[in-house]
N, C-alpha and C. Protein backbone atom coordinates (compact mmCIF):
# COMPACT_ATOMS: atom_id res chain seq x y z
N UNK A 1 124.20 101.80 84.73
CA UNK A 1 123.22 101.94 85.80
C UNK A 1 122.32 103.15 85.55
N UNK A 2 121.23 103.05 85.93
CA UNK A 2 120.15 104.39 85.84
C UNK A 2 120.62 105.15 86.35
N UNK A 3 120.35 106.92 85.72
CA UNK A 3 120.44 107.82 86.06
C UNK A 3 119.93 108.50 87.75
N UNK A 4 119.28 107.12 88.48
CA UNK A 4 118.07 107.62 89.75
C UNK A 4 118.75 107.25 90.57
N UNK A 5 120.06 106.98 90.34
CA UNK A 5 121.47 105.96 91.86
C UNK A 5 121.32 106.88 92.43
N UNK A 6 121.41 106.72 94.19
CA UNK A 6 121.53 107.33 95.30
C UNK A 6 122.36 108.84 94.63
N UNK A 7 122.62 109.66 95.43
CA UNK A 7 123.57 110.63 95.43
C UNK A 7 123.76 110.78 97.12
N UNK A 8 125.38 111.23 96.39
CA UNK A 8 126.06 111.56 97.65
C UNK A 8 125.98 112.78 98.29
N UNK A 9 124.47 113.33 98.22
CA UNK A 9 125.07 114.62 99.09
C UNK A 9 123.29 114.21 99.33
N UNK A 10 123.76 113.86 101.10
CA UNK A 10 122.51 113.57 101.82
C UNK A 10 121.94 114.88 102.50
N UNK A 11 121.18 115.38 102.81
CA UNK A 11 120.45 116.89 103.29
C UNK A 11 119.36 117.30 102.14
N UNK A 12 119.40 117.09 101.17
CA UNK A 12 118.60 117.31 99.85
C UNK A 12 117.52 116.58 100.08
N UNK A 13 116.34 117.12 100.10
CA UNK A 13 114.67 116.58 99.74
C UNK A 13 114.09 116.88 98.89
N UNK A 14 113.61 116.04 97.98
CA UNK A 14 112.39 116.09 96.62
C UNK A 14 111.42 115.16 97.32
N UNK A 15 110.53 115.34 96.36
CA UNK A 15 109.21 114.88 96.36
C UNK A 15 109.39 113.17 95.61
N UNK A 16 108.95 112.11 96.07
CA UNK A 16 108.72 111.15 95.47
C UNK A 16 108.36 110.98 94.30
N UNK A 17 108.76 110.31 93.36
CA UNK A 17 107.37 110.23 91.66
C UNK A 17 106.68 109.62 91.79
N UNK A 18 105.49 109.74 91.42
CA UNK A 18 104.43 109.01 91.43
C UNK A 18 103.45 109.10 92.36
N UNK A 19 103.43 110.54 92.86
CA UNK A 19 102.37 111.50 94.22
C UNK A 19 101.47 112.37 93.23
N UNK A 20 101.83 112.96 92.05
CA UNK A 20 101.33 113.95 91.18
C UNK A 20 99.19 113.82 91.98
N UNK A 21 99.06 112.32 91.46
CA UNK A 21 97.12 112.32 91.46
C UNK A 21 97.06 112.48 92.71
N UNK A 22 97.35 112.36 94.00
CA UNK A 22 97.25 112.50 94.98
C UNK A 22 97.73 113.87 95.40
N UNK A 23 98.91 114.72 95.11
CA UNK A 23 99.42 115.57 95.21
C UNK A 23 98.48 117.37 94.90
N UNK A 24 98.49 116.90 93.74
CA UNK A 24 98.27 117.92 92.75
C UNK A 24 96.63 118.34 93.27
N UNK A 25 96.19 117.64 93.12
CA UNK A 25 94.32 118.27 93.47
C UNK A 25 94.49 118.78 94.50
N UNK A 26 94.90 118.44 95.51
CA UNK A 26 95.39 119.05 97.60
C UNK A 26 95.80 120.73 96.80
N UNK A 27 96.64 120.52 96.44
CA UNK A 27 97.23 121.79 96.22
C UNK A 27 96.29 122.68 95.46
N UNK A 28 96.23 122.33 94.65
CA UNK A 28 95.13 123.41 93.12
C UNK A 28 93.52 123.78 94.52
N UNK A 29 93.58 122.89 94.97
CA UNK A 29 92.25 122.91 95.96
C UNK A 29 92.61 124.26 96.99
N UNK A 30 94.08 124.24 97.58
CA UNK A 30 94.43 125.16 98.50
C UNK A 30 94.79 126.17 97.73
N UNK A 31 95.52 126.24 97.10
CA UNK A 31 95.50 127.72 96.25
C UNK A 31 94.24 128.34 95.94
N UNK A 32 93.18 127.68 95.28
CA UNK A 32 91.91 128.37 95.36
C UNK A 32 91.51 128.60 96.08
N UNK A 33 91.40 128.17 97.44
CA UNK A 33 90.56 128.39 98.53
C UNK A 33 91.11 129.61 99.53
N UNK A 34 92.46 129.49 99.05
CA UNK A 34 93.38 131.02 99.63
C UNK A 34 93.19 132.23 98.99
N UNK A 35 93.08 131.82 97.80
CA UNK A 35 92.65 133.27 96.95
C UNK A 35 91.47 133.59 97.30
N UNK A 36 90.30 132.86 97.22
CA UNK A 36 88.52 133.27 97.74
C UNK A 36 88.92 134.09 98.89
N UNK A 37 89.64 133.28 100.04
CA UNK A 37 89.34 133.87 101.21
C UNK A 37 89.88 135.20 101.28
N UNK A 38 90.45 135.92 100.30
CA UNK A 38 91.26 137.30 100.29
C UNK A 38 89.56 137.84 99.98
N UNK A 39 88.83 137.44 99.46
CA UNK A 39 87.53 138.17 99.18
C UNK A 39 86.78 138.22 99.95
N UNK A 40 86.50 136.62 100.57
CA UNK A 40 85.46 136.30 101.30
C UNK A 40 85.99 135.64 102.67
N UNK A 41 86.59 136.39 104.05
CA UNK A 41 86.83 135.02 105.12
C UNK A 41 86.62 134.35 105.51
N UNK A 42 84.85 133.43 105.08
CA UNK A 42 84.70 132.69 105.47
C UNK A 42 85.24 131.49 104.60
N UNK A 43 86.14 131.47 103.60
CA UNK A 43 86.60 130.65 102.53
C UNK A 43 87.83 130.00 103.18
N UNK A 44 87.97 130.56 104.63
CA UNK A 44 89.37 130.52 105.37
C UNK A 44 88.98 129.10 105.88
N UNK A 45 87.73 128.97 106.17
CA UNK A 45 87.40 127.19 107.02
C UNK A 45 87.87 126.46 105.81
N UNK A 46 88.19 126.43 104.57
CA UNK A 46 88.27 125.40 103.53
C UNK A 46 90.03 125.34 103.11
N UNK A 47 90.49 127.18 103.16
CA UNK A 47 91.64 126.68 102.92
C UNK A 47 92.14 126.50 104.40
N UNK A 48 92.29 126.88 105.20
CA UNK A 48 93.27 126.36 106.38
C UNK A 48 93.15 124.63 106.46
N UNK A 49 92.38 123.77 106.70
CA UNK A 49 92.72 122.46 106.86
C UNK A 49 93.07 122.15 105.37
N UNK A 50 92.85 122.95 104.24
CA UNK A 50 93.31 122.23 102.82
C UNK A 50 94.96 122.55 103.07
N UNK A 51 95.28 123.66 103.71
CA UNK A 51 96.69 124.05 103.76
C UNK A 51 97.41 122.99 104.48
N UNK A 52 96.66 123.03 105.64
CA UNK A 52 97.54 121.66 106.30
C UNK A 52 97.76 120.25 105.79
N UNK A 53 96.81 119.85 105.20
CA UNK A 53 96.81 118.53 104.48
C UNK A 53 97.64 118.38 103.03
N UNK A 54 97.97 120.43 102.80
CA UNK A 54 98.82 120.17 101.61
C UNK A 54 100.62 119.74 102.17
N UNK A 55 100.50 120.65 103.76
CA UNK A 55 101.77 120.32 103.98
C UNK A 55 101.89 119.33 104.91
N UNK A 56 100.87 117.69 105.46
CA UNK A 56 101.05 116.75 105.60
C UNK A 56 101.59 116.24 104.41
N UNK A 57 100.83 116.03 103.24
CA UNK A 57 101.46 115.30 102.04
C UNK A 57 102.94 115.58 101.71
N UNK A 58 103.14 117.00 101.70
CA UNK A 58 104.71 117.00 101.03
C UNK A 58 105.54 116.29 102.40
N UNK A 59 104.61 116.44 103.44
CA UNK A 59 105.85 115.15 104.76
C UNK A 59 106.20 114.25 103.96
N UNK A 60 105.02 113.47 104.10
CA UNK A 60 104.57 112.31 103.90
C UNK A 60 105.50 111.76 102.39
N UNK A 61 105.34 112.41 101.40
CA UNK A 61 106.00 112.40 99.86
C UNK A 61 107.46 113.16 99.94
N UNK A 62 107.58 112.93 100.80
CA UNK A 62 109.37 113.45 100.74
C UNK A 62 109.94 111.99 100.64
N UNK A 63 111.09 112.72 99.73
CA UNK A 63 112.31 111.66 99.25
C UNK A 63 113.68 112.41 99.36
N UNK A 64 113.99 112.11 100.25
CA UNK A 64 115.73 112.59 100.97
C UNK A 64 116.68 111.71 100.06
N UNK A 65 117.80 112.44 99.90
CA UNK A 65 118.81 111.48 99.57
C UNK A 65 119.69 110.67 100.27
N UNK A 66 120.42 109.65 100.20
CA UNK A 66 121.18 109.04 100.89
C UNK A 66 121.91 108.43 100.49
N UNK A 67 123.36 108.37 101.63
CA UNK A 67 124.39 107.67 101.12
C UNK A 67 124.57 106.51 101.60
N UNK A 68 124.55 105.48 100.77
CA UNK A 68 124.13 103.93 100.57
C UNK A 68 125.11 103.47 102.32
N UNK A 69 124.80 102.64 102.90
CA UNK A 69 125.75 102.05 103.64
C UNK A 69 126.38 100.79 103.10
N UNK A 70 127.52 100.26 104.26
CA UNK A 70 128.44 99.45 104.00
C UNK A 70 127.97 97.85 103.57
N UNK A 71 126.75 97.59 104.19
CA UNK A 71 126.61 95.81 104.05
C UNK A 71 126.46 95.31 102.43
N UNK A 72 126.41 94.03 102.59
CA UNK A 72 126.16 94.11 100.91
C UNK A 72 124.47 93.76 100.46
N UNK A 73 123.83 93.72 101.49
CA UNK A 73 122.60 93.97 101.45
C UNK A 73 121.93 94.73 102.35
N UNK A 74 121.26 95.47 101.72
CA UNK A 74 120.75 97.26 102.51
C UNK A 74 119.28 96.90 102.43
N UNK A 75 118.65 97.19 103.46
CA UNK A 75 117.12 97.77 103.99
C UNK A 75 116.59 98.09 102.70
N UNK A 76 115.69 97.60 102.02
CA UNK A 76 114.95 98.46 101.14
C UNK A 76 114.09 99.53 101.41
N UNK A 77 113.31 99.48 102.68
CA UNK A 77 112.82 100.42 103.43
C UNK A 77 112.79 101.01 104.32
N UNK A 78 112.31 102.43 104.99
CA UNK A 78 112.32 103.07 106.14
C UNK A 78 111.03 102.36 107.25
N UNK A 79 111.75 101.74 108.34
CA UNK A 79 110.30 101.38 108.81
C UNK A 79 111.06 100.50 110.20
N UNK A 80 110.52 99.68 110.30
CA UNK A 80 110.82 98.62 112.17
C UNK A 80 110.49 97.62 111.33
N UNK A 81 111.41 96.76 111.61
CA UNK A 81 111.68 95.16 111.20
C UNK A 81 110.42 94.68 112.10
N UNK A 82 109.64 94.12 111.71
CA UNK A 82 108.64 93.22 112.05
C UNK A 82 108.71 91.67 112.37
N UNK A 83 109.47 91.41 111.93
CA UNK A 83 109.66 89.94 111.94
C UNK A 83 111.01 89.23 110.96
N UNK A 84 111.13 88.36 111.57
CA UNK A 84 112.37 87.68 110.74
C UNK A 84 112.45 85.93 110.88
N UNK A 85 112.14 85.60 109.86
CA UNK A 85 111.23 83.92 109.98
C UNK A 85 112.00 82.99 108.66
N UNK A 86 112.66 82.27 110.00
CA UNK A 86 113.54 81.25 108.13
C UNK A 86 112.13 80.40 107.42
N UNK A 87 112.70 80.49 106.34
CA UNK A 87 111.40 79.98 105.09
C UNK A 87 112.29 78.71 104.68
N UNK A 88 111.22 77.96 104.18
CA UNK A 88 111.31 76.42 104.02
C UNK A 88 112.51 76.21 102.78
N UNK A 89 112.80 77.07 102.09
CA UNK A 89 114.10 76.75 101.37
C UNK A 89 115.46 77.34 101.70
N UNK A 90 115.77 77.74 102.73
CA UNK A 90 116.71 78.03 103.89
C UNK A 90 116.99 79.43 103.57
N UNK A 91 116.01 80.32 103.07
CA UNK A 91 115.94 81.33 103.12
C UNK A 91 115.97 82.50 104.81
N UNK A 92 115.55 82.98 104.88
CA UNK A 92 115.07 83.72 105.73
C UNK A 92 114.75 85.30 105.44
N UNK A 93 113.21 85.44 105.80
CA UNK A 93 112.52 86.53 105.42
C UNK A 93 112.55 87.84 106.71
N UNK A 94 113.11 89.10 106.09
CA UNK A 94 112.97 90.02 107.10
C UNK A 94 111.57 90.98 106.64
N UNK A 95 110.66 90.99 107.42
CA UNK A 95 109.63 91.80 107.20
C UNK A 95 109.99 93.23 107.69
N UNK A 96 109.77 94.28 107.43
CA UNK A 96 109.85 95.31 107.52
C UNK A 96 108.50 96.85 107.41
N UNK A 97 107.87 96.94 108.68
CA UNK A 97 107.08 97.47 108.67
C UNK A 97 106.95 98.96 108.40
N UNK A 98 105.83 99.52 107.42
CA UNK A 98 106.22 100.87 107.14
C UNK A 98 105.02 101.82 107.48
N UNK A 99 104.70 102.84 108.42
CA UNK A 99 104.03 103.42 108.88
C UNK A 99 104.04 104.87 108.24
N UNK A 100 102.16 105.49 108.13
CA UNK A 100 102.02 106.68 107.03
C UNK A 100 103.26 107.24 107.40
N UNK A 101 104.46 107.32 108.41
CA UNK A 101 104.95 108.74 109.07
C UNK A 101 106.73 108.11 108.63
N UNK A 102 106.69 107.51 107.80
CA UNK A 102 108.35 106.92 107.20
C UNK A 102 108.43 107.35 105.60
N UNK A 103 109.24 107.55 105.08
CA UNK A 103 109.47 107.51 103.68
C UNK A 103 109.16 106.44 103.14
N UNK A 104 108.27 106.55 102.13
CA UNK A 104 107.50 106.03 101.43
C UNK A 104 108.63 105.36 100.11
N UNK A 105 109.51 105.55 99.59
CA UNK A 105 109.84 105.74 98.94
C UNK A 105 110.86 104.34 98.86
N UNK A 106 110.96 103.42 98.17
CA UNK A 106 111.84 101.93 98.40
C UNK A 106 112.90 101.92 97.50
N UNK A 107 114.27 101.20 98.13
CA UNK A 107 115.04 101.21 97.09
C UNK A 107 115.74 99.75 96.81
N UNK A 108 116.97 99.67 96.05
CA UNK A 108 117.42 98.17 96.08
C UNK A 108 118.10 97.77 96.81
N UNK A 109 117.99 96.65 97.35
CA UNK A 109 118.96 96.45 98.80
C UNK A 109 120.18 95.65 98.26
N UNK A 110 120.42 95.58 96.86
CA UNK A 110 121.55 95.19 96.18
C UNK A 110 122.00 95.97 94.67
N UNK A 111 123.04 95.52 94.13
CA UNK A 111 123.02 96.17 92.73
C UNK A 111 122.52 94.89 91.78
N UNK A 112 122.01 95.02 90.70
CA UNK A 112 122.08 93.87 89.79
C UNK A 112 121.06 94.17 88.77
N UNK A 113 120.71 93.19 88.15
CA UNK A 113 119.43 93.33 86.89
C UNK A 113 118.16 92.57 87.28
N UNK A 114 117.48 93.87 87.17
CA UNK A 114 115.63 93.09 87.21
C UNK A 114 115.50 92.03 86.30
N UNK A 115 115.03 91.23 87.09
CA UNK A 115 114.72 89.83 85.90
C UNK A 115 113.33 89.49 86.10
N UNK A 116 112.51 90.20 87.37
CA UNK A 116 111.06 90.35 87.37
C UNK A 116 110.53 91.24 88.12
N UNK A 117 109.23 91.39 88.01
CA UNK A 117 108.39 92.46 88.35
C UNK A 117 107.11 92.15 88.46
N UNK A 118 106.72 91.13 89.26
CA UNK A 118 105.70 90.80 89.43
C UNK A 118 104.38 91.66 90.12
N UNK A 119 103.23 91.96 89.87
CA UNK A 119 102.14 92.65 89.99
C UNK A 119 101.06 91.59 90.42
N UNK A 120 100.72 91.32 92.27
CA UNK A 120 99.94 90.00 92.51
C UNK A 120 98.72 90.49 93.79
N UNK A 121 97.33 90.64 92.59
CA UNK A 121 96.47 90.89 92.93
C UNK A 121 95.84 90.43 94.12
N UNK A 122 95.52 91.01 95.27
CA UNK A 122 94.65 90.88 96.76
C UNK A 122 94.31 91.63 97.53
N UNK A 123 94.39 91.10 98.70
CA UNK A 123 93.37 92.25 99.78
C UNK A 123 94.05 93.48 99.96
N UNK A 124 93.39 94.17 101.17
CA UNK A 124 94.19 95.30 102.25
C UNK A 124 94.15 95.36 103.37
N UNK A 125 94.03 94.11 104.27
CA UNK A 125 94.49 94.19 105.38
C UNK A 125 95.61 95.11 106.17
N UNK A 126 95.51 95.19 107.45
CA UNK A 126 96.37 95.92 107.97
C UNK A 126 97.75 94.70 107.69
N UNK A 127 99.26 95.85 107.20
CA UNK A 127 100.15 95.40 107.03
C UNK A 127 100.52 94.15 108.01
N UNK A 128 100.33 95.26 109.35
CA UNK A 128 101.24 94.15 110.71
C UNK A 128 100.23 93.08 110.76
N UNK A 129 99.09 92.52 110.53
CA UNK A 129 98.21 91.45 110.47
C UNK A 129 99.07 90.48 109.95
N UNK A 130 98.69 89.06 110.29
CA UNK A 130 99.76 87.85 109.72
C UNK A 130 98.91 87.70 108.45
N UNK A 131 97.80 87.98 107.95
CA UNK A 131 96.89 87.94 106.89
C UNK A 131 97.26 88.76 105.97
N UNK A 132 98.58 89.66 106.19
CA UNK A 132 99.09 91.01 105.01
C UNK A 132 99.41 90.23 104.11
N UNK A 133 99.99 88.62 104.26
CA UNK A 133 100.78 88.04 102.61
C UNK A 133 100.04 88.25 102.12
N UNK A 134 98.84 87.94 102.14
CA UNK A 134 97.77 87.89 100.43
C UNK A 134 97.14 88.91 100.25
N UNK A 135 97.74 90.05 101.26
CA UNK A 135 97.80 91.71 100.24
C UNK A 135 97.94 91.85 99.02
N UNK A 136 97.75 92.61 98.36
CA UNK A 136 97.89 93.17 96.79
C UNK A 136 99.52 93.75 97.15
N UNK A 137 99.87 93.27 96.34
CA UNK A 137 101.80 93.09 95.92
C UNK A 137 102.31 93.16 95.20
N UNK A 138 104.13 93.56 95.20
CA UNK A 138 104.63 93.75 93.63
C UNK A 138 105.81 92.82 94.09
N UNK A 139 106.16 91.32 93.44
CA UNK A 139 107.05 90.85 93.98
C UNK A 139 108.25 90.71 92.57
N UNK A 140 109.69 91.50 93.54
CA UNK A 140 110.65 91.76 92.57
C UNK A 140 111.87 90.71 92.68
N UNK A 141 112.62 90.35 91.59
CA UNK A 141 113.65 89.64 91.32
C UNK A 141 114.65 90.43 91.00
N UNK A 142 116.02 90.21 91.72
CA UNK A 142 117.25 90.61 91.24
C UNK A 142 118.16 89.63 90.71
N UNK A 143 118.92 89.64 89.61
CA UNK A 143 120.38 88.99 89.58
C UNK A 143 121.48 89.56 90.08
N UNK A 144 121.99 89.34 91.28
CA UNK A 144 123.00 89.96 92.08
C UNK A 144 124.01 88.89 92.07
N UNK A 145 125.33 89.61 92.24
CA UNK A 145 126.58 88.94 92.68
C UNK A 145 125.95 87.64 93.92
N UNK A 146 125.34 87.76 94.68
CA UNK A 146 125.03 86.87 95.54
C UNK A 146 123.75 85.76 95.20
N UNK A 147 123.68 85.98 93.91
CA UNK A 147 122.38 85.26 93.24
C UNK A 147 121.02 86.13 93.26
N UNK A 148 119.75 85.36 92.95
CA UNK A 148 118.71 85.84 93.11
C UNK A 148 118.04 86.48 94.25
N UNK A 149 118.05 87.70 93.99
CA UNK A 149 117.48 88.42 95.90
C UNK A 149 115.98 88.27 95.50
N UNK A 150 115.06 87.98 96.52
CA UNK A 150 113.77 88.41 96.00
C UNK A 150 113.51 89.07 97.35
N UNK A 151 112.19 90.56 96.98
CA UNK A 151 111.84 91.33 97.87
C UNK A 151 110.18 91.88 97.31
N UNK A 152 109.58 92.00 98.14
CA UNK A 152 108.34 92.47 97.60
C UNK A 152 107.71 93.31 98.77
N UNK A 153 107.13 94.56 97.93
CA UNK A 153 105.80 95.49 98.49
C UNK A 153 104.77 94.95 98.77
N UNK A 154 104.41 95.37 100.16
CA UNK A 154 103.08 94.52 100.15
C UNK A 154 102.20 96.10 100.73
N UNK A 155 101.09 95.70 99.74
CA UNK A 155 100.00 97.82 100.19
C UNK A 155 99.64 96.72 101.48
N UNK A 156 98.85 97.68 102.32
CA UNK A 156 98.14 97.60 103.73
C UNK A 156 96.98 98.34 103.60
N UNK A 157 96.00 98.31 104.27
CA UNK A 157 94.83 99.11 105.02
C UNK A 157 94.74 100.55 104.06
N UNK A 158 95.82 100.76 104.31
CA UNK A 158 95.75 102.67 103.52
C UNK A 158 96.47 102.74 102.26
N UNK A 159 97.56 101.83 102.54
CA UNK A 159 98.43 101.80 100.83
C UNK A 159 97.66 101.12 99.96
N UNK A 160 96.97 101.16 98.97
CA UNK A 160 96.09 100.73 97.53
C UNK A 160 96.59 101.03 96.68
N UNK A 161 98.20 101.53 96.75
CA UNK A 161 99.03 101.93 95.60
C UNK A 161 100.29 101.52 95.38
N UNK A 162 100.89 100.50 94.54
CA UNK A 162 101.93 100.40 94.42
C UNK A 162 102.75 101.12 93.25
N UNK A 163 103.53 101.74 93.27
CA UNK A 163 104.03 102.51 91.73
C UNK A 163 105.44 101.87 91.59
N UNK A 164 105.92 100.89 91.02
CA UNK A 164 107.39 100.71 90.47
C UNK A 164 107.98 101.66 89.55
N UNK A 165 109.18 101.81 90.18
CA UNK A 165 109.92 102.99 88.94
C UNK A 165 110.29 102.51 87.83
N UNK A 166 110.84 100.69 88.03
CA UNK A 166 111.69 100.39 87.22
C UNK A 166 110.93 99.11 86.66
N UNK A 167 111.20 98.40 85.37
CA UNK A 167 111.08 97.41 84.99
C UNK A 167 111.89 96.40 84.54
N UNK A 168 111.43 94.92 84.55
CA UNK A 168 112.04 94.20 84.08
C UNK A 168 113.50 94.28 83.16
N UNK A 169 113.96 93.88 83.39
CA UNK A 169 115.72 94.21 82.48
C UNK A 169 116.27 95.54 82.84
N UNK A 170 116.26 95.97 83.42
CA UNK A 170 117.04 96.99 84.05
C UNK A 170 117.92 96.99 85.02
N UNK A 171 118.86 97.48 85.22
CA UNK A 171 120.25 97.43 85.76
C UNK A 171 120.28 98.55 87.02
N UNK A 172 120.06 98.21 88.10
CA UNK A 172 120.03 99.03 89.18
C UNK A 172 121.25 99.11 90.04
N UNK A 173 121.61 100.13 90.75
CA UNK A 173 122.58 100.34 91.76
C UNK A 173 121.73 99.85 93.11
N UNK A 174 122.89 99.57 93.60
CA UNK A 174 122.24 99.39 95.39
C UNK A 174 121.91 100.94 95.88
N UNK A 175 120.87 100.85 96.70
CA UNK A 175 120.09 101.70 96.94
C UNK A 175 119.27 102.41 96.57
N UNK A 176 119.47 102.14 95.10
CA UNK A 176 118.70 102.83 93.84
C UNK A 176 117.24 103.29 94.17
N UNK A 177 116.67 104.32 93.79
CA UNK A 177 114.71 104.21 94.40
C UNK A 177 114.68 103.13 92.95
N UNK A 178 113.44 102.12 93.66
CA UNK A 178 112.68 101.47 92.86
C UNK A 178 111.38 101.31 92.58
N UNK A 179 111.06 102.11 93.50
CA UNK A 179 109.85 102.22 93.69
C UNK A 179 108.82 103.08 95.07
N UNK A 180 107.53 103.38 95.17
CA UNK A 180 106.55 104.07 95.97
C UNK A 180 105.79 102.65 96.55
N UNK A 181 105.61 103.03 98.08
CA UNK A 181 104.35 102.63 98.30
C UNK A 181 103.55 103.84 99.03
N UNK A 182 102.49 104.35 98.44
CA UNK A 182 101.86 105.60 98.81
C UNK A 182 101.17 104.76 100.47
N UNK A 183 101.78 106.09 101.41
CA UNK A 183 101.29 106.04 102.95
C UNK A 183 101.48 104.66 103.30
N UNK A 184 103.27 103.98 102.89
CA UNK A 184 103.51 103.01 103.64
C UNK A 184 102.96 101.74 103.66
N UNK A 185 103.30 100.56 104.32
CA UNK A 185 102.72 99.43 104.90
C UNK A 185 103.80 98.21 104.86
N UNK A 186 104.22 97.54 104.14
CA UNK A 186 105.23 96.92 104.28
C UNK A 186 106.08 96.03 102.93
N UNK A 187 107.30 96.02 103.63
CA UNK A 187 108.28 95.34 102.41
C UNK A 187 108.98 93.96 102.65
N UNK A 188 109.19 93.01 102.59
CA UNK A 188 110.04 91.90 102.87
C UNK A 188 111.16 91.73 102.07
N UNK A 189 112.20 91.26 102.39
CA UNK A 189 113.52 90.52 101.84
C UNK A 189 113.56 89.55 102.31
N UNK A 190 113.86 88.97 101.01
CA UNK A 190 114.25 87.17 101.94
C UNK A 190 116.16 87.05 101.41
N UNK A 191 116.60 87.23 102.80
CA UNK A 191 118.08 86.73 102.76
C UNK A 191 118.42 85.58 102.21
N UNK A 192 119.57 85.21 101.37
CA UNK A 192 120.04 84.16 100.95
C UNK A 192 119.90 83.17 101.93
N UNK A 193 119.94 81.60 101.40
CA UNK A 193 120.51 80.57 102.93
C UNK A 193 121.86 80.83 102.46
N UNK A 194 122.19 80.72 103.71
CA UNK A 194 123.57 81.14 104.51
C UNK A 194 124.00 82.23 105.18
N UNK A 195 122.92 83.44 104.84
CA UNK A 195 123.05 84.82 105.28
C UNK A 195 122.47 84.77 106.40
N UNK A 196 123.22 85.14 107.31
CA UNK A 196 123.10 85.82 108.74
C UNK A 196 122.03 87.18 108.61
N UNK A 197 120.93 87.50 109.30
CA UNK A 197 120.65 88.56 109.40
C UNK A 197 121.47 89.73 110.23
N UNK A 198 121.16 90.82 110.19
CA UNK A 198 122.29 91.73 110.99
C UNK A 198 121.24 93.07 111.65
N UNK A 199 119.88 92.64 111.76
CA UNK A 199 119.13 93.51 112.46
C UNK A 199 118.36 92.53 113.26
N UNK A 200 117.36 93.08 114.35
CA UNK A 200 116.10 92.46 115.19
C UNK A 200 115.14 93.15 115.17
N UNK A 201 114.44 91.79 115.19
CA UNK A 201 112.57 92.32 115.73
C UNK A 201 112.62 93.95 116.81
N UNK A 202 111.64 94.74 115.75
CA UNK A 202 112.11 95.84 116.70
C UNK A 202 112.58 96.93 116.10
N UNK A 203 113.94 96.61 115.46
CA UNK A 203 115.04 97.68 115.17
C UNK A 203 114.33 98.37 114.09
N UNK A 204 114.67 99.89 113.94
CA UNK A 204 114.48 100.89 112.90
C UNK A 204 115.33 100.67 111.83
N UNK A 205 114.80 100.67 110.63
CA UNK A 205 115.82 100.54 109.10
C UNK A 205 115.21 101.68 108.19
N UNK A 206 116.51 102.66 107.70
CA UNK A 206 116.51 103.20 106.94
C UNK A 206 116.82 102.73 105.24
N UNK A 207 115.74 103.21 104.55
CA UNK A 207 116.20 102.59 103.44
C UNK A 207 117.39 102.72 102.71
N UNK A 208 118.28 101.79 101.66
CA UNK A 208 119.44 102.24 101.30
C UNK A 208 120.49 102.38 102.28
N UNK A 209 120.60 102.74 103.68
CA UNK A 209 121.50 102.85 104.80
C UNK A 209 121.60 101.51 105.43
N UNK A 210 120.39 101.20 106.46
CA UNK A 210 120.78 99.88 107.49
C UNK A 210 120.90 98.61 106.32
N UNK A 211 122.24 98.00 107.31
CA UNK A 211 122.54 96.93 106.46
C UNK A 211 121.58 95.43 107.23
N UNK A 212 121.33 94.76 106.29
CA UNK A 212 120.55 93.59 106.38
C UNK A 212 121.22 91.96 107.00
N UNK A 213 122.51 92.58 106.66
CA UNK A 213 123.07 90.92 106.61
C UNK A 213 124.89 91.95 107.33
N UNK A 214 125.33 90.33 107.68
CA UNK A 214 126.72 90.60 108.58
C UNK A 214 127.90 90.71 107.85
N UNK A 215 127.63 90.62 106.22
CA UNK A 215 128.85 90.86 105.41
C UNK A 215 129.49 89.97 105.06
C-alpha cells in the first residue's frame, strides 16, 4: 500500500498537495507587502487583506489526519450528503456535497487497486444544481473485496481543479488521500446493489470516518 495511508494520530494538520500555484503567489505577495509597509504604511492596505487571504487559504488547504472508521465503505468526502438515488443497475448513488469551508482533500472509501482514472471534460455549474453531472470530472474505479466501487469528483462553480494523487494500478488503503478538489463542490459513490446506505439526505460526512453502508 502507498506510503499516504491515513495515520493514526488524528490532531496533526498539513497542507493538502497540490495548493503550491494557488498557495505560493498569496504568500510571496504578503511577505512583500509586509516588508514595504515597515518603510512605507501605506503598503499596509495591500498587505493586511493579502494577510488574511493568506490565512483563509491555509483554512481552506488544510489536511488533518484521520483515523479511518469501522464500515467497510467510508465517505470519501467532508461535506452533507445531498442526495441518495438508486441507479438503473441496482446501484445506488450517494451524492455528497462539498462547500469552500470543508476539507478539500478526498480519500478512498475502500481498500483495493485503481483500475481507472478517468478525466471527463465539461461545465461548472453550481455543484448542488441537478445540471452538476456534466461538470468537468474525474471518474475513479476500484477493485475491492466487494467488487468494483465507482466514485467520482465532480468541480462546481469555483472548483476548476481537479488534482488526483494517484493513478491507475495502484494499490490504496481505505481512507487513503486520493485526491484534491480545490474550494470543494462535490463527490458521488455509487453503493453496490445490495448495499444498504447507512447515512441521509442532510447528514454531515467526514471523509475516511462516516461510514456509507450498514456493514
Amino acid at each position: 500500500m502507498s506510503h499516504d495511508s491515513v495515520s493514526h494520530r488524528p490532531g496533526r494538520v498539513r497542507l493538502a498537495r497540490g495548493v503550491s500555484p494557488w498557495l505560493l503567489p498569496t504568500v510571496a505577495a504578503t511577505a512583500a507587502t509586509s516588508l514595504l509597509s515597515r518603510r512605507d504604511p501605506r503598503w499596509a492596505l495591500a498587505a493586511v487583506p493579502l494577510s488574511a487571504l493568506t490565512g483563509a487559504m491555509l483554512w481552506f488547504f488544510r489536511d488533518p489526519e484521520r483515523v479511518p472508521g469501522d464500515a467497510r465503505i467510508l465517505s470519501p468526502a467532508d461535506g452533507v450528503v445531498q442526495s441518495i438515488d438508486p441507479w438503473p443497475d441496482g446501484r445506488t448513488r450517494v451524492a455528497i456535497f462539498m462547500s469552500p469551508l470543508n476539507v478539500h482533500v478526498n480519500r478512498a472509501p475502500l481498500a483495493g487497486t485503481v483500475t481507472s482514472v478517468e478525466h471527463v471534460p465539461g461545465g461548472f455549474v453550481p455543484a448542488f444544481n441537478k445540471d452538476s453531472d456534466l461538470n468537468e470530472r474525474v471518474v475513479w474505479h476500484l477493485d475491492t473485496a466487494l467488487g468494483d466501487i465507482e466514485f467520482v469528483q465532480i468541480a462546481g462553480a469555483v472548483a476548476r481543479r481537479i488534482v488526483p494523487y494517484v493513478r491507475a494500478g495502484a494499490k490504496v488503503d481505505r481512507a487513503e488521500r486520493i485526491g484534491l478538489i480545490r474550494f470543494g463542490s462535490r463527490v458521488d459513490v455509487y453503493l453496490p446493489e445490495g448495499v444498504t446506505p447507512a447515512v441521509s439526505v442532510g447528514q454531515k460526512t467526514v471523509a475516511g470516518v462516516t461510514g456509507l453502508d450498514h456493514g
